[in-house]
C-alpha atoms as a PDB file:
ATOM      1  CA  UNK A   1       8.396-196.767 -77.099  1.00  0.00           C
ATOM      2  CA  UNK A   2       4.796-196.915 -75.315  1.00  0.00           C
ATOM      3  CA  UNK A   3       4.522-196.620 -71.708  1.00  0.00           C
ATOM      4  CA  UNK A   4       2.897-199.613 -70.152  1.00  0.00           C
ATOM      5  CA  UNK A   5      -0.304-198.200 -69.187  1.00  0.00           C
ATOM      6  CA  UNK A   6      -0.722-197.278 -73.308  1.00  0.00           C
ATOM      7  CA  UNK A   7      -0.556-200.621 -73.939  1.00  0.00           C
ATOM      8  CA  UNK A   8      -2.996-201.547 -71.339  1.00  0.00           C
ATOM      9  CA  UNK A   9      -5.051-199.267 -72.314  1.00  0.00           C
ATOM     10  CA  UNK A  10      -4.722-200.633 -76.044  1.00  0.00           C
ATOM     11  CA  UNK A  11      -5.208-204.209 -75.082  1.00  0.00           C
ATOM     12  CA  UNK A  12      -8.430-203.094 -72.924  1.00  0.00           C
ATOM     13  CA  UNK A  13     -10.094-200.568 -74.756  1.00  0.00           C
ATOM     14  CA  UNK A  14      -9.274-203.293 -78.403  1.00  0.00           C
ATOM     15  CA  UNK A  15     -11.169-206.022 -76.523  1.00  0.00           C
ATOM     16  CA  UNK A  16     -13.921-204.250 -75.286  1.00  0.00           C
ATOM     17  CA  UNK A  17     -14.872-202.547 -77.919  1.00  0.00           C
ATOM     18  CA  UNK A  18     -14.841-205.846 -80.231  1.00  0.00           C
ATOM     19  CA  UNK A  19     -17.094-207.104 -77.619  1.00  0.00           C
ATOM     20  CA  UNK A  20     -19.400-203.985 -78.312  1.00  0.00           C
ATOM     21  CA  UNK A  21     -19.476-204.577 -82.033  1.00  0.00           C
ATOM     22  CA  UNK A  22     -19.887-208.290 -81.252  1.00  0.00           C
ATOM     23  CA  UNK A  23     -22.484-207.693 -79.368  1.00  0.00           C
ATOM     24  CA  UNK A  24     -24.458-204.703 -82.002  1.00  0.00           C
ATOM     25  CA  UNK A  25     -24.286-207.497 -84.775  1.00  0.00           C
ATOM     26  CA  UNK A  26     -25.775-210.066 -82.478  1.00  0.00           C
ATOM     27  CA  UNK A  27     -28.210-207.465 -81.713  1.00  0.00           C
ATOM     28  CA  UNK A  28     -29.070-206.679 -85.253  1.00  0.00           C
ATOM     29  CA  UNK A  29     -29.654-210.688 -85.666  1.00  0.00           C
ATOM     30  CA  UNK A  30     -32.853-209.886 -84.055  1.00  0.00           C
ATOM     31  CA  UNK A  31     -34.347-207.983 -86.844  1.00  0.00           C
ATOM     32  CA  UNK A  32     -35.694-210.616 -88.414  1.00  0.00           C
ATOM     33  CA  UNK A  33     -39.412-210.903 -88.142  1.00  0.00           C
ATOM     34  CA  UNK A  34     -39.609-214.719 -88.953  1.00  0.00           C
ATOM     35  CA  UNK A  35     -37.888-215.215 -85.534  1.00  0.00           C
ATOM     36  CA  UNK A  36     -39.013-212.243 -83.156  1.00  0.00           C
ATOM     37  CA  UNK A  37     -41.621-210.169 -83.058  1.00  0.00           C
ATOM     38  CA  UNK A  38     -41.164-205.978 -81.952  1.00  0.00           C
ATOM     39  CA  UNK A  39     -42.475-203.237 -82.712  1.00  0.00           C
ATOM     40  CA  UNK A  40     -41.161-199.372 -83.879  1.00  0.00           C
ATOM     41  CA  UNK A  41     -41.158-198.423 -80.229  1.00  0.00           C
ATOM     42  CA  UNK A  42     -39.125-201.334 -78.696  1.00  0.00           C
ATOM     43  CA  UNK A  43     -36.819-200.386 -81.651  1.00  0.00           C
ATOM     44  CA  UNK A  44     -36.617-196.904 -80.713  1.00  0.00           C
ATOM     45  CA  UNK A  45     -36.254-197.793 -77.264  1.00  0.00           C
ATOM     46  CA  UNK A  46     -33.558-200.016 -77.564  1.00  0.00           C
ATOM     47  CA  UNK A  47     -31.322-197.984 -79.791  1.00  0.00           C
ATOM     48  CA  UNK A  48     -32.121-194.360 -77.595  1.00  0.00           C
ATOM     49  CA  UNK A  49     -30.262-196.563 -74.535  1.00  0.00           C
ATOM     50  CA  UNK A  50     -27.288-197.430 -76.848  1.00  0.00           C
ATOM     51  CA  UNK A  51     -27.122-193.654 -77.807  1.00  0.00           C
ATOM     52  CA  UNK A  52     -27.702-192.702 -74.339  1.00  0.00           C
ATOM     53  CA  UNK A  53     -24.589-195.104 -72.819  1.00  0.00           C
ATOM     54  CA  UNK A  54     -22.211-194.335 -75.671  1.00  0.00           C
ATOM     55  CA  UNK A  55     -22.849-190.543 -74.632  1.00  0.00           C
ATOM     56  CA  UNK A  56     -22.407-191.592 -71.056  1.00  0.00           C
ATOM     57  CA  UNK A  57     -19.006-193.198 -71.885  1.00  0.00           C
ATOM     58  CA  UNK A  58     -17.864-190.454 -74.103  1.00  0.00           C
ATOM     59  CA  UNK A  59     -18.313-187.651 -71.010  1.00  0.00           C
ATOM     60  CA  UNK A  60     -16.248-189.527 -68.682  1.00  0.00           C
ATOM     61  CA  UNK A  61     -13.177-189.903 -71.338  1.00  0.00           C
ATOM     62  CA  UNK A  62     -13.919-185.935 -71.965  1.00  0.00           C
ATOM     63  CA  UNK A  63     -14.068-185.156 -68.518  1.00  0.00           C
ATOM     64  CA  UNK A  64     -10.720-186.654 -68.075  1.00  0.00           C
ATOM     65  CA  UNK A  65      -9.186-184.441 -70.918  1.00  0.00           C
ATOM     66  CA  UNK A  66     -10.923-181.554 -69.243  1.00  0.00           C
ATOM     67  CA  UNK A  67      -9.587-182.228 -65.703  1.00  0.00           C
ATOM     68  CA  UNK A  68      -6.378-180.574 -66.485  1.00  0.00           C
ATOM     69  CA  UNK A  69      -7.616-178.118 -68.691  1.00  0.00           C
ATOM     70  CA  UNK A  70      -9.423-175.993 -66.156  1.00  0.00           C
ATOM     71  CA  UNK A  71      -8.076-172.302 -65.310  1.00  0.00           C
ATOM     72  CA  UNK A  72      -8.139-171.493 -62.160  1.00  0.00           C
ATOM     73  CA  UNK A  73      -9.539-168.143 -61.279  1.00  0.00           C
ATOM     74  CA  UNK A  74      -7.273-165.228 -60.542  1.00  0.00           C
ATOM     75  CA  UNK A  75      -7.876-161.211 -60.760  1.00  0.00           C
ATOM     76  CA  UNK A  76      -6.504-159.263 -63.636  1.00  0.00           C
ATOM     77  CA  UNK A  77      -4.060-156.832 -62.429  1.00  0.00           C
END
């Protein structure tokens, strides 16, 4: 059976990354040059801040599985 805070973090995490991928394809809506006008660099800008906040959100969830990982320091005998 799944603890309660696995399901909340099901519910949560489901949601918000739908929103993400919502949000990517609404972004990719943009692309089309009879509607909006950008160039290579706003393109490359754009995408380098996705990259850069995915990696951002990735480190904290890593950091939490290295929290309890850590050894702590102790002389050989």
């Amino acid at each position: 059976m799944k603890s309660d805070k696995r399901k909340r973090f099901e519910k949560v995490a489901e949601n918000r990354v739908e929103k993400i991928l919502d949000g990517l394809r609404l972004l990719g809506n943009c692309s089309n040059k009879n509607n909006y006008e950008f160039t290579k660099e706003d393109v490359d800008y754009m995408f380098d801040e996705i990259r850069r906040a995915m990696k951002d959100s990735q480190a904290k969830f890593e950091n939490e599985f290295n929290k309890y990982d850590q050894r702590k320091f102790k002389f050989k005998q």
